[in-house]
C-alpha atoms as a PDB file:
ATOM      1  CA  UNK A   1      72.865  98.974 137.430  1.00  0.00           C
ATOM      2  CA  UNK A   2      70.684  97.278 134.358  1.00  0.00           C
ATOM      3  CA  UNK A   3      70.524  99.201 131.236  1.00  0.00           C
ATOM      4  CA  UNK A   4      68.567  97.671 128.524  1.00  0.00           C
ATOM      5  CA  UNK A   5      70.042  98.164 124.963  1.00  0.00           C
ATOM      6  CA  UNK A   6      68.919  97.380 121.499  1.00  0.00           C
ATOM      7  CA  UNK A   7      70.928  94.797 119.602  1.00  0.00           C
ATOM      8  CA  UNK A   8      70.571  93.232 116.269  1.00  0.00           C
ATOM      9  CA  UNK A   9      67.599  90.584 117.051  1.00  0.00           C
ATOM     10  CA  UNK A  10      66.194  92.577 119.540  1.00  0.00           C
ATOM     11  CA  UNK A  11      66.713  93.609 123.083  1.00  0.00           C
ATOM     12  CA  UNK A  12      69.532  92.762 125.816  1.00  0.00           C
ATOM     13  CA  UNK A  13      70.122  93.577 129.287  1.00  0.00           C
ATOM     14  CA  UNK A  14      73.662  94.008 131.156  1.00  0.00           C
ATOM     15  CA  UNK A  15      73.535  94.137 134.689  1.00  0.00           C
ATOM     16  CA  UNK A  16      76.542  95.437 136.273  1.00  0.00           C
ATOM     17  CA  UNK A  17      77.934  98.718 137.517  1.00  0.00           C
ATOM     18  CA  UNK A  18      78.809 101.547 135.870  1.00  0.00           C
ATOM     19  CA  UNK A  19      82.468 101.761 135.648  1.00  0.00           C
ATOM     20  CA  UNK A  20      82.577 104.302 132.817  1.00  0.00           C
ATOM     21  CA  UNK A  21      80.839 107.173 130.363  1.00  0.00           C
ATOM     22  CA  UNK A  22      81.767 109.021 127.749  1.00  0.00           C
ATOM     23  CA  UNK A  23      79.783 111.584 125.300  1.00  0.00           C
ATOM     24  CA  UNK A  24      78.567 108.604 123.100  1.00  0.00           C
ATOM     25  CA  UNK A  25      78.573 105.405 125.318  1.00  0.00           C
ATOM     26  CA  UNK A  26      78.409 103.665 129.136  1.00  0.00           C
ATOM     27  CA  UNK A  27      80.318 100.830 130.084  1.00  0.00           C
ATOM     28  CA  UNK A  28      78.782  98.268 132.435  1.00  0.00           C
ATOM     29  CA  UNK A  29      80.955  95.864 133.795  1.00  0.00           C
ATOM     30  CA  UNK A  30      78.883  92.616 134.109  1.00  0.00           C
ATOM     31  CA  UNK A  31      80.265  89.228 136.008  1.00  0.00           C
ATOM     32  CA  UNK A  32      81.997  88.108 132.862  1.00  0.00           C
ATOM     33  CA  UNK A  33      83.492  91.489 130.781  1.00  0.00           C
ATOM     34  CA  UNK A  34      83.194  95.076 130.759  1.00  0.00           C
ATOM     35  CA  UNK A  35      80.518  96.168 127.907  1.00  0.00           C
ATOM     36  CA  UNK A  36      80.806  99.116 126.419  1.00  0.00           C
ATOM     37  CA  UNK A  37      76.718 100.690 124.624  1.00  0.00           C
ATOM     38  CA  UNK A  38      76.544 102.875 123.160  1.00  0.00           C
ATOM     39  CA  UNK A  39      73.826 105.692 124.342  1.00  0.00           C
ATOM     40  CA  UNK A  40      71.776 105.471 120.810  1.00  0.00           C
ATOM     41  CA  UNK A  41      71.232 102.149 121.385  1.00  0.00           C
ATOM     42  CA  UNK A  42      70.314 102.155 124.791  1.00  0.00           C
ATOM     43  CA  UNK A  43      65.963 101.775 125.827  1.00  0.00           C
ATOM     44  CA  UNK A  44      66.633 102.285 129.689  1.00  0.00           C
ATOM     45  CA  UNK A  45      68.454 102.245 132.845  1.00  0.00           C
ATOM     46  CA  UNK A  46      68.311 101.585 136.307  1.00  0.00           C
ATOM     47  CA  UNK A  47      69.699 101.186 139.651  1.00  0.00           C
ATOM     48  CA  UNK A  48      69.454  98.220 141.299  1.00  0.00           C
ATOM     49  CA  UNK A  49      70.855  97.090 144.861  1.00  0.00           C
ATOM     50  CA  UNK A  50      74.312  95.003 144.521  1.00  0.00           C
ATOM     51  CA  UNK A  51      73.798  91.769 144.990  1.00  0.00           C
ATOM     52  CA  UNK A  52      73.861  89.514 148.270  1.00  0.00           C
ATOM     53  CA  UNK A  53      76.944  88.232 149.737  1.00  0.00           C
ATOM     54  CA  UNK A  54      77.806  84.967 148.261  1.00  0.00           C
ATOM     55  CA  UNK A  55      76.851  81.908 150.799  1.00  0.00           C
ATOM     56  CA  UNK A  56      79.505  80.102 152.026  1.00  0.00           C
ATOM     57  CA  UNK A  57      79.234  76.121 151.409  1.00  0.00           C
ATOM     58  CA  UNK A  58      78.980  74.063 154.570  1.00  0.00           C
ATOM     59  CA  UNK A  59      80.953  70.952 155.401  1.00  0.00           C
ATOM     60  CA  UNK A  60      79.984  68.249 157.341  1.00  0.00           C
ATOM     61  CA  UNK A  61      83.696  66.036 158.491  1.00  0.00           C
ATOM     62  CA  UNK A  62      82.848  62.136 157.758  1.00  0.00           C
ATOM     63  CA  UNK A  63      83.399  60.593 160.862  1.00  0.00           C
END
């Protein structure tokens, strides 16, 4: 999920997934912390698809 918020120099996104509402707020839980916006501040919202499976690094053995 992305939900695009207001904040005090302009606009933010968190991209995440939605771990949590209540009446006056969502929290997003984003690769570093769990965010919680509030609803008045938020511009929109959207699903998006999770992201792709991490690639694993390859190894080449020194001969």
């Amino acid at each position: 999920m992305v939900v695009r918020y207001r904040i005090e120099d302009g606009l933010t996104d968190a991209l995440g997934y939605l771990v949590g509402t209540t009446e006056g707020s969502c929290t997003i839980r984003t690769r570093t912390a769990d965010v919680e916006i509030p609803l008045a501040m938020v511009i929109a919202a959207k699903e998006v698809p999770p992201p792709p499976p991490r690639r694993q690094s390859v190894r080449v053995a020194a001969d």
